[in-house]
C-alpha atoms as a PDB file:
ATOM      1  CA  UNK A   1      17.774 -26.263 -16.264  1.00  0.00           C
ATOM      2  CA  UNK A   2      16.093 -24.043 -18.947  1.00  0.00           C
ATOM      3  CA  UNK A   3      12.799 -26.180 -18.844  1.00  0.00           C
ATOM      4  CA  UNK A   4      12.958 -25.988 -14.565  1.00  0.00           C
ATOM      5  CA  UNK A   5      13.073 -22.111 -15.652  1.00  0.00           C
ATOM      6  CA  UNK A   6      10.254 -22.254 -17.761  1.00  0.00           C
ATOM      7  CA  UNK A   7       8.024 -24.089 -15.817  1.00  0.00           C
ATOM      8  CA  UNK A   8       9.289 -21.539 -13.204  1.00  0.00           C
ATOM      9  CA  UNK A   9       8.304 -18.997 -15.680  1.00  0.00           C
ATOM     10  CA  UNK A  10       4.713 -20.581 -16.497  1.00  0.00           C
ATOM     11  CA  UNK A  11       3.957 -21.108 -12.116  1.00  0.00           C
ATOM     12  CA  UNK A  12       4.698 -17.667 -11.796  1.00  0.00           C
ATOM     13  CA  UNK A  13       2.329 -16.200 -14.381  1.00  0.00           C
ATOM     14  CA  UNK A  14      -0.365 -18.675 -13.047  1.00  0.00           C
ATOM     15  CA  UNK A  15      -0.463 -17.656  -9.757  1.00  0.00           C
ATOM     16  CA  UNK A  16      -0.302 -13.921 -11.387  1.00  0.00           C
ATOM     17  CA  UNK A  17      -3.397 -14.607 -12.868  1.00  0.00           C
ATOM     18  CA  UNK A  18      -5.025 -16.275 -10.011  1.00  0.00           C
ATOM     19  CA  UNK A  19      -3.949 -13.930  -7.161  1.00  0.00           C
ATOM     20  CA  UNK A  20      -6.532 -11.541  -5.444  1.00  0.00           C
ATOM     21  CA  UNK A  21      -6.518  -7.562  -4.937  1.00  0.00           C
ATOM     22  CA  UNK A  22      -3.957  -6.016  -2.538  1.00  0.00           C
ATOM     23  CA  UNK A  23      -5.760  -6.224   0.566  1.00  0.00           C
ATOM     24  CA  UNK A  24      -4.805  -3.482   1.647  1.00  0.00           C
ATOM     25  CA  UNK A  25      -6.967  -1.077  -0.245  1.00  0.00           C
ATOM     26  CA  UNK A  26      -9.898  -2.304   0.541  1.00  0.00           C
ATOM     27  CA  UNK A  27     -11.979  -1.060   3.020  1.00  0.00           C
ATOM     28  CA  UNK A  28      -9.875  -1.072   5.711  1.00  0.00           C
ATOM     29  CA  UNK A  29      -8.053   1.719   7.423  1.00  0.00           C
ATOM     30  CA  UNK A  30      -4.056   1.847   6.825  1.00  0.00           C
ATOM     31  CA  UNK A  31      -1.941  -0.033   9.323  1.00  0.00           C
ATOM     32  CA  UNK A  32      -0.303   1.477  12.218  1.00  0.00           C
ATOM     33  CA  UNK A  33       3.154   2.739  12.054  1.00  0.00           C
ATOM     34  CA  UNK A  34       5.735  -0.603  11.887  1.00  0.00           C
ATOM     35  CA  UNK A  35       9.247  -0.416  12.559  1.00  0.00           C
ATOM     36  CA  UNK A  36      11.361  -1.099   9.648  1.00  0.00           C
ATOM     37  CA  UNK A  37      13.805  -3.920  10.207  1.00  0.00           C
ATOM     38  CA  UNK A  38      17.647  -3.344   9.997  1.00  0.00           C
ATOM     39  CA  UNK A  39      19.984  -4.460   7.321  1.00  0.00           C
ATOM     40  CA  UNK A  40      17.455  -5.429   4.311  1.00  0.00           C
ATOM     41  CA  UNK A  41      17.879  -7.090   1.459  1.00  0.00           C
ATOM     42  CA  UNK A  42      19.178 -10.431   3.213  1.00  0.00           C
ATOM     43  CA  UNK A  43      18.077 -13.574   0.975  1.00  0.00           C
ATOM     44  CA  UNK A  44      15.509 -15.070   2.387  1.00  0.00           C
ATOM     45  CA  UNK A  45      15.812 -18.331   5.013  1.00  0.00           C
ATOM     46  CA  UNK A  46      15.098 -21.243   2.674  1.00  0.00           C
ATOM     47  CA  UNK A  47      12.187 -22.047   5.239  1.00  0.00           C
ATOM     48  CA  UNK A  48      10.190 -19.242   4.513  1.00  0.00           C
ATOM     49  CA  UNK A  49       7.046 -18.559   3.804  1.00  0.00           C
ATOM     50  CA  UNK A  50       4.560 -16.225   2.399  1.00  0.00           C
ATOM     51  CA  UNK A  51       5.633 -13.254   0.226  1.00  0.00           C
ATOM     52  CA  UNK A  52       9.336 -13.742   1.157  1.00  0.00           C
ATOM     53  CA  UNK A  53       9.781 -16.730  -0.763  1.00  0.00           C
ATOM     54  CA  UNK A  54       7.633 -15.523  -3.715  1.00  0.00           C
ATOM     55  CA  UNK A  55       9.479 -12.419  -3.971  1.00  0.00           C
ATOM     56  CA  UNK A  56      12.482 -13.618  -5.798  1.00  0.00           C
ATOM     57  CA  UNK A  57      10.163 -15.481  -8.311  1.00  0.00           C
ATOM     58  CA  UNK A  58       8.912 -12.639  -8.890  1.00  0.00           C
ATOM     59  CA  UNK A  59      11.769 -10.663  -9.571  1.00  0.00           C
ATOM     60  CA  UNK A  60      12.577 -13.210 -11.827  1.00  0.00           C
ATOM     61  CA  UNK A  61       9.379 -12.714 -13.797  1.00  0.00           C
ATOM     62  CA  UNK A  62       9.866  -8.598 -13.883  1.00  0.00           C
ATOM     63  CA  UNK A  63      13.510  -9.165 -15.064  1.00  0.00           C
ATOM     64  CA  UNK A  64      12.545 -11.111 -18.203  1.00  0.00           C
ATOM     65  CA  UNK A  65       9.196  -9.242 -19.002  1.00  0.00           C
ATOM     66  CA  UNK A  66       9.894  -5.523 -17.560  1.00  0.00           C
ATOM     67  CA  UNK A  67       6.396  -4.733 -18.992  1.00  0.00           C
ATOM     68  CA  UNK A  68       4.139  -7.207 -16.912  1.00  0.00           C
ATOM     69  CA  UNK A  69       2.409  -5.078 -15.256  1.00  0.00           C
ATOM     70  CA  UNK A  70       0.668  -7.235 -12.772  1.00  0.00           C
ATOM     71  CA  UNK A  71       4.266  -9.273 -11.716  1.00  0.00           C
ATOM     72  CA  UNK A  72       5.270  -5.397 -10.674  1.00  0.00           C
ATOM     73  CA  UNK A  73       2.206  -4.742  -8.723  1.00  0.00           C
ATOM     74  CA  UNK A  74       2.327  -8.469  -6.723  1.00  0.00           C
ATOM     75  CA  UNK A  75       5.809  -7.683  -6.160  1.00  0.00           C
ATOM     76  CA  UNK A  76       5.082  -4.825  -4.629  1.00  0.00           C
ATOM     77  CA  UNK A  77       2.511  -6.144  -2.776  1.00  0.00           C
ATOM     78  CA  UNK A  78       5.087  -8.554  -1.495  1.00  0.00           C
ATOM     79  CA  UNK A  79       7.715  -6.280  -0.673  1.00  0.00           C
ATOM     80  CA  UNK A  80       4.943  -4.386   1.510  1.00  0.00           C
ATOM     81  CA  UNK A  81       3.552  -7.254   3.036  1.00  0.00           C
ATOM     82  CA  UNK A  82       7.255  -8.099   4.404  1.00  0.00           C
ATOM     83  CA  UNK A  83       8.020  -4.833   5.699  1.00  0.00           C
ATOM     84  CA  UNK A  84      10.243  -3.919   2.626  1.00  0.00           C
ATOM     85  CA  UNK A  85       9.316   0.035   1.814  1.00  0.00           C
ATOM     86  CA  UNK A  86      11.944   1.017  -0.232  1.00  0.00           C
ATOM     87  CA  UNK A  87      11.414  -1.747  -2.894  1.00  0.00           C
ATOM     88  CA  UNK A  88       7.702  -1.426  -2.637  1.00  0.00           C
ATOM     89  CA  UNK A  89       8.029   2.314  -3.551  1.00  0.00           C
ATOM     90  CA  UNK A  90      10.370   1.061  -6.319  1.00  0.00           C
ATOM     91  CA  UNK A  91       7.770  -1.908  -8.084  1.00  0.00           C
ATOM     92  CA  UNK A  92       4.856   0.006  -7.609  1.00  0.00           C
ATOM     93  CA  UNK A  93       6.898   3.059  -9.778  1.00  0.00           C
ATOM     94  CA  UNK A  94       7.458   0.833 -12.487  1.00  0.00           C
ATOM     95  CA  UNK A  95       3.430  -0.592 -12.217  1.00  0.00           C
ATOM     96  CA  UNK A  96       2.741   3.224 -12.150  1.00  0.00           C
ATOM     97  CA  UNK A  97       4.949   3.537 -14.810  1.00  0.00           C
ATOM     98  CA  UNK A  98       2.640   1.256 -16.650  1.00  0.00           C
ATOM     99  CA  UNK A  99      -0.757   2.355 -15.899  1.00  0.00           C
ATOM    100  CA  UNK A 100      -0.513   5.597 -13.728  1.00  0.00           C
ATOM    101  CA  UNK A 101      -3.959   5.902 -12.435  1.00  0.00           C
ATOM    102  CA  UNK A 102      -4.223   2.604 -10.380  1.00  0.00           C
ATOM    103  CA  UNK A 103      -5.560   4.468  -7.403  1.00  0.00           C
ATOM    104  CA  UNK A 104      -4.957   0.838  -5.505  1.00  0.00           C
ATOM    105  CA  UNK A 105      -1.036   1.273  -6.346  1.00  0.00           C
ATOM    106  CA  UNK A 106      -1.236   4.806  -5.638  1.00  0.00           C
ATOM    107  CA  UNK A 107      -2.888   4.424  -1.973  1.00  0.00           C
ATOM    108  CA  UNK A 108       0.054   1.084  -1.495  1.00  0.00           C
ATOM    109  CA  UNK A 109       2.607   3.378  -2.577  1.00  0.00           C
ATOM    110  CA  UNK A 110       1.857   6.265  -0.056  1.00  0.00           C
ATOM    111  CA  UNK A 111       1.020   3.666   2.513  1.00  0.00           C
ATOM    112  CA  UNK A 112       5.100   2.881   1.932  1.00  0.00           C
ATOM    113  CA  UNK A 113       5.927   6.483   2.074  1.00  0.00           C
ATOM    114  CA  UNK A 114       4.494   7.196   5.109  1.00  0.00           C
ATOM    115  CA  UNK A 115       6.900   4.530   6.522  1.00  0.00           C
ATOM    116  CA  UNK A 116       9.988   5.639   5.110  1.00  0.00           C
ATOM    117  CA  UNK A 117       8.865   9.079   6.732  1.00  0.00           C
ATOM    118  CA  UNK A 118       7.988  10.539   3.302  1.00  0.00           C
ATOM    119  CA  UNK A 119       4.764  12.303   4.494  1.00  0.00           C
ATOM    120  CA  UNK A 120       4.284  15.010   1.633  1.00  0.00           C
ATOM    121  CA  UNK A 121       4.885  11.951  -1.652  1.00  0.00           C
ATOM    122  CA  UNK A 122       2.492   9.907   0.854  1.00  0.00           C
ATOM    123  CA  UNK A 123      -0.060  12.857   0.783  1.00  0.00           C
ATOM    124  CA  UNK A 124       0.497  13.699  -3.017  1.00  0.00           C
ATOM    125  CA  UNK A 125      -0.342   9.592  -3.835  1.00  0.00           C
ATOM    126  CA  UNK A 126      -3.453   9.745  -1.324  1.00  0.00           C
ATOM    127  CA  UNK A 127      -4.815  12.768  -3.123  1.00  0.00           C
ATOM    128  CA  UNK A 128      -3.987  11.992  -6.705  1.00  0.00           C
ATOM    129  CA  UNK A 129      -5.689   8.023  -5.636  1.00  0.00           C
ATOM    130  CA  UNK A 130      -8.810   9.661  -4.690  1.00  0.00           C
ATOM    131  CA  UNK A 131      -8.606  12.409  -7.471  1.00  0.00           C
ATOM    132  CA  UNK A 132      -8.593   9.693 -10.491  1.00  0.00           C
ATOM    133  CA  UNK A 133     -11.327   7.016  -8.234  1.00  0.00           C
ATOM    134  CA  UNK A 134     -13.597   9.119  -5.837  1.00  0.00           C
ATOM    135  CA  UNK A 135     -14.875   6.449  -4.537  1.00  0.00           C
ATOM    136  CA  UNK A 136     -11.467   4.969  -3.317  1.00  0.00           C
ATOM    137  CA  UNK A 137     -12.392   6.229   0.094  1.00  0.00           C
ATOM    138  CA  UNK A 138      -9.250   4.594   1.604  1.00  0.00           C
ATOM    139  CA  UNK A 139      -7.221   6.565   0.049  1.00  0.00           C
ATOM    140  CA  UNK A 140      -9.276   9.889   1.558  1.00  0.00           C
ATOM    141  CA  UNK A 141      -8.733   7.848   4.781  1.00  0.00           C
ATOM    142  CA  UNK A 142      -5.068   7.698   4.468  1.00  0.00           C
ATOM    143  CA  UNK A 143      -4.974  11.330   4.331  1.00  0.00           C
ATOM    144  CA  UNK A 144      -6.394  11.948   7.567  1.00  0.00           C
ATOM    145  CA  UNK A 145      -3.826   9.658   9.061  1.00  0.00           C
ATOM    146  CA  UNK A 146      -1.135  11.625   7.796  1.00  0.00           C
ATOM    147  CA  UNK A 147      -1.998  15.110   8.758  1.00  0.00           C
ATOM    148  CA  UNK A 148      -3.397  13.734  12.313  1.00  0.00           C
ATOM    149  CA  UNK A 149      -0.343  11.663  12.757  1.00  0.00           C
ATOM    150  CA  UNK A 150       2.188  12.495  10.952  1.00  0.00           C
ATOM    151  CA  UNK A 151       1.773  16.528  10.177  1.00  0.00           C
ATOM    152  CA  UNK A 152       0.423  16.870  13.716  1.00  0.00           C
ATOM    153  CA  UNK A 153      -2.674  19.167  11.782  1.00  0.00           C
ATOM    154  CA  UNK A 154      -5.722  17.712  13.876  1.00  0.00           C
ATOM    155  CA  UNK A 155      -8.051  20.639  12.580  1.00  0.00           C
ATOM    156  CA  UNK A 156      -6.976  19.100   8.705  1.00  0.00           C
ATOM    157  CA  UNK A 157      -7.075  15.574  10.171  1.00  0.00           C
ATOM    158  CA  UNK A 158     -10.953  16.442  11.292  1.00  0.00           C
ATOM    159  CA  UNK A 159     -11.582  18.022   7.707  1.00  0.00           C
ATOM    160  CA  UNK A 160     -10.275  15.106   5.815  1.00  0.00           C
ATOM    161  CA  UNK A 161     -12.341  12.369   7.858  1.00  0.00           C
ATOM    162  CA  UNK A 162     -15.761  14.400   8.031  1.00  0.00           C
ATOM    163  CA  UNK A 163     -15.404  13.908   4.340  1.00  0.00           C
ATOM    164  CA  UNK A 164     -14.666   9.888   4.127  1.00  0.00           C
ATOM    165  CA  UNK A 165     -17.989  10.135   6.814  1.00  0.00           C
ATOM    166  CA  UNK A 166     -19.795  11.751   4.838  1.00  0.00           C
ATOM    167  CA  UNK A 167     -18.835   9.503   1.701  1.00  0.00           C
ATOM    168  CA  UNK A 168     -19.008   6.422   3.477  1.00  0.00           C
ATOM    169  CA  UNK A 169     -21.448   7.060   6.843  1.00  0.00           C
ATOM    170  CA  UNK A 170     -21.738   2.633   7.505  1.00  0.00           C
ATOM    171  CA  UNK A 171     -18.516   1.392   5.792  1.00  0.00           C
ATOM    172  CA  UNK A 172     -15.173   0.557   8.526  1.00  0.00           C
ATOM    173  CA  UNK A 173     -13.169   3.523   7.129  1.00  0.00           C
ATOM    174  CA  UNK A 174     -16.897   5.850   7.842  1.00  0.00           C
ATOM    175  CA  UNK A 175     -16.813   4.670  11.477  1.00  0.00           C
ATOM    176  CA  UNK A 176     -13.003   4.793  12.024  1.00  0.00           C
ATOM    177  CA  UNK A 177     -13.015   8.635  10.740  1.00  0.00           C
ATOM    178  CA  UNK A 178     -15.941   9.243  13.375  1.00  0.00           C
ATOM    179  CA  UNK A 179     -14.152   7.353  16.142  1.00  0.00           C
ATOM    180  CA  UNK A 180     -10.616   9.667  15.540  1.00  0.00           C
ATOM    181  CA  UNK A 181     -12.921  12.667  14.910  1.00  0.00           C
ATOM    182  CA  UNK A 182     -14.096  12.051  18.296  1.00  0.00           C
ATOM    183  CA  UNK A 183     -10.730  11.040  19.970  1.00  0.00           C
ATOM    184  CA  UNK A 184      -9.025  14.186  18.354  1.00  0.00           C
ATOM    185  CA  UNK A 185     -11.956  16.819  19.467  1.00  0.00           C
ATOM    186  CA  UNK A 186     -11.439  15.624  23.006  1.00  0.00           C
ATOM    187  CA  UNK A 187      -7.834  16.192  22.830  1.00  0.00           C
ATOM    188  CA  UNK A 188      -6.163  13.207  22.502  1.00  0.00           C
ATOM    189  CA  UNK A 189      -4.565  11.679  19.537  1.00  0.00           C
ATOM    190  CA  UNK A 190      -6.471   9.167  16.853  1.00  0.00           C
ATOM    191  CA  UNK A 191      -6.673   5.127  17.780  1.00  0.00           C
ATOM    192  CA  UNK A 192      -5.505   5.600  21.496  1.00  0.00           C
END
């Protein structure tokens, strides 16, 4: 049992190493507001696949090495990626925890506040993400979504995206700011 656990162990940290960036946080815009499902925190069905059945490997991996850093940002990742906010918020604390100024963990993070509701701590992790990497335009981005959608501040909203078109005028987030710019100046609300 102890050497199924260590090659458990050893699997884990391989496909650590080997996995790529959050998605995410690359250029592309934040999704759209998802509802949460009910009840959370059900074991997985032993059929499943993705981040759901690499999630209590994971956990596994945090529990005996509380420092690995990377183990807490891929389970976040795979909390996120199945719709679970509340442990998201609570991995990527403890990868914050380990290197605060991840600006990739800090845009994930207020992605996950934003759907718990939790607009201002969304807003504080966009700004502080683009404060420590101004070039993390998502992040910027992600800000505009918040006070269009969420704070219902379209003048702010505008403000916030004429700056990720200014800082990115050809990239997707660049386009997407000039497309809600436009949708918001004609009165109607960003993405419809």
């Amino acid at each position: 049992m102890r050497s199924m656990k260590v090659a458990a162990a050893g699997l884990a940290m391989a496909m650590l190493a080997s996995a790529p960036a959050c998605k995410r946080t690359s250029d592309e815009p934040p999704p759209p507001p998802m509802q949460m499902p009910t009840g959370g925190g059900a074991a997985p069905p032993m059929a499943a696949a993705g981040p759901a059945r690499e999630i209590p490997m994971l956990e596994g991996v945090v529990a005996q090495d509380p420092k690995n850093r990377q183990a807490w940002v891929q389970l976040g990742n795979d909390y996120f990626d199945s719709h679970q906010a509340q442990k998201a918020v609570a991995a990527y604390d403890k990868a914050l925890e380990l290197q605060p100024n991840d600006a990739n963990v800090l845009t994930d993070q207020g992605v996950m506040y934003r759907e718990l509701g939790q607009f201002d701590k969304a807003l504080a992790n966009f700004e502080k993400a683009h404060q420590v990497d101004p070039t993390h335009v998502t992040s910027l981005f992600n800000q505009g979504v918040v006070w269009a959608y969420d704070k219902k501040d379209s003048k702010k909203a505008i403000e916030v995206w004429k700056r990720v078109a200014a800082e990115e005028p050809n990239g997707p987030n660049g386009v997407k700011a000039r497309e809600a710019i436009a949708d918001l100046e004609k009165g109607g609300a960003p993405g419809k």
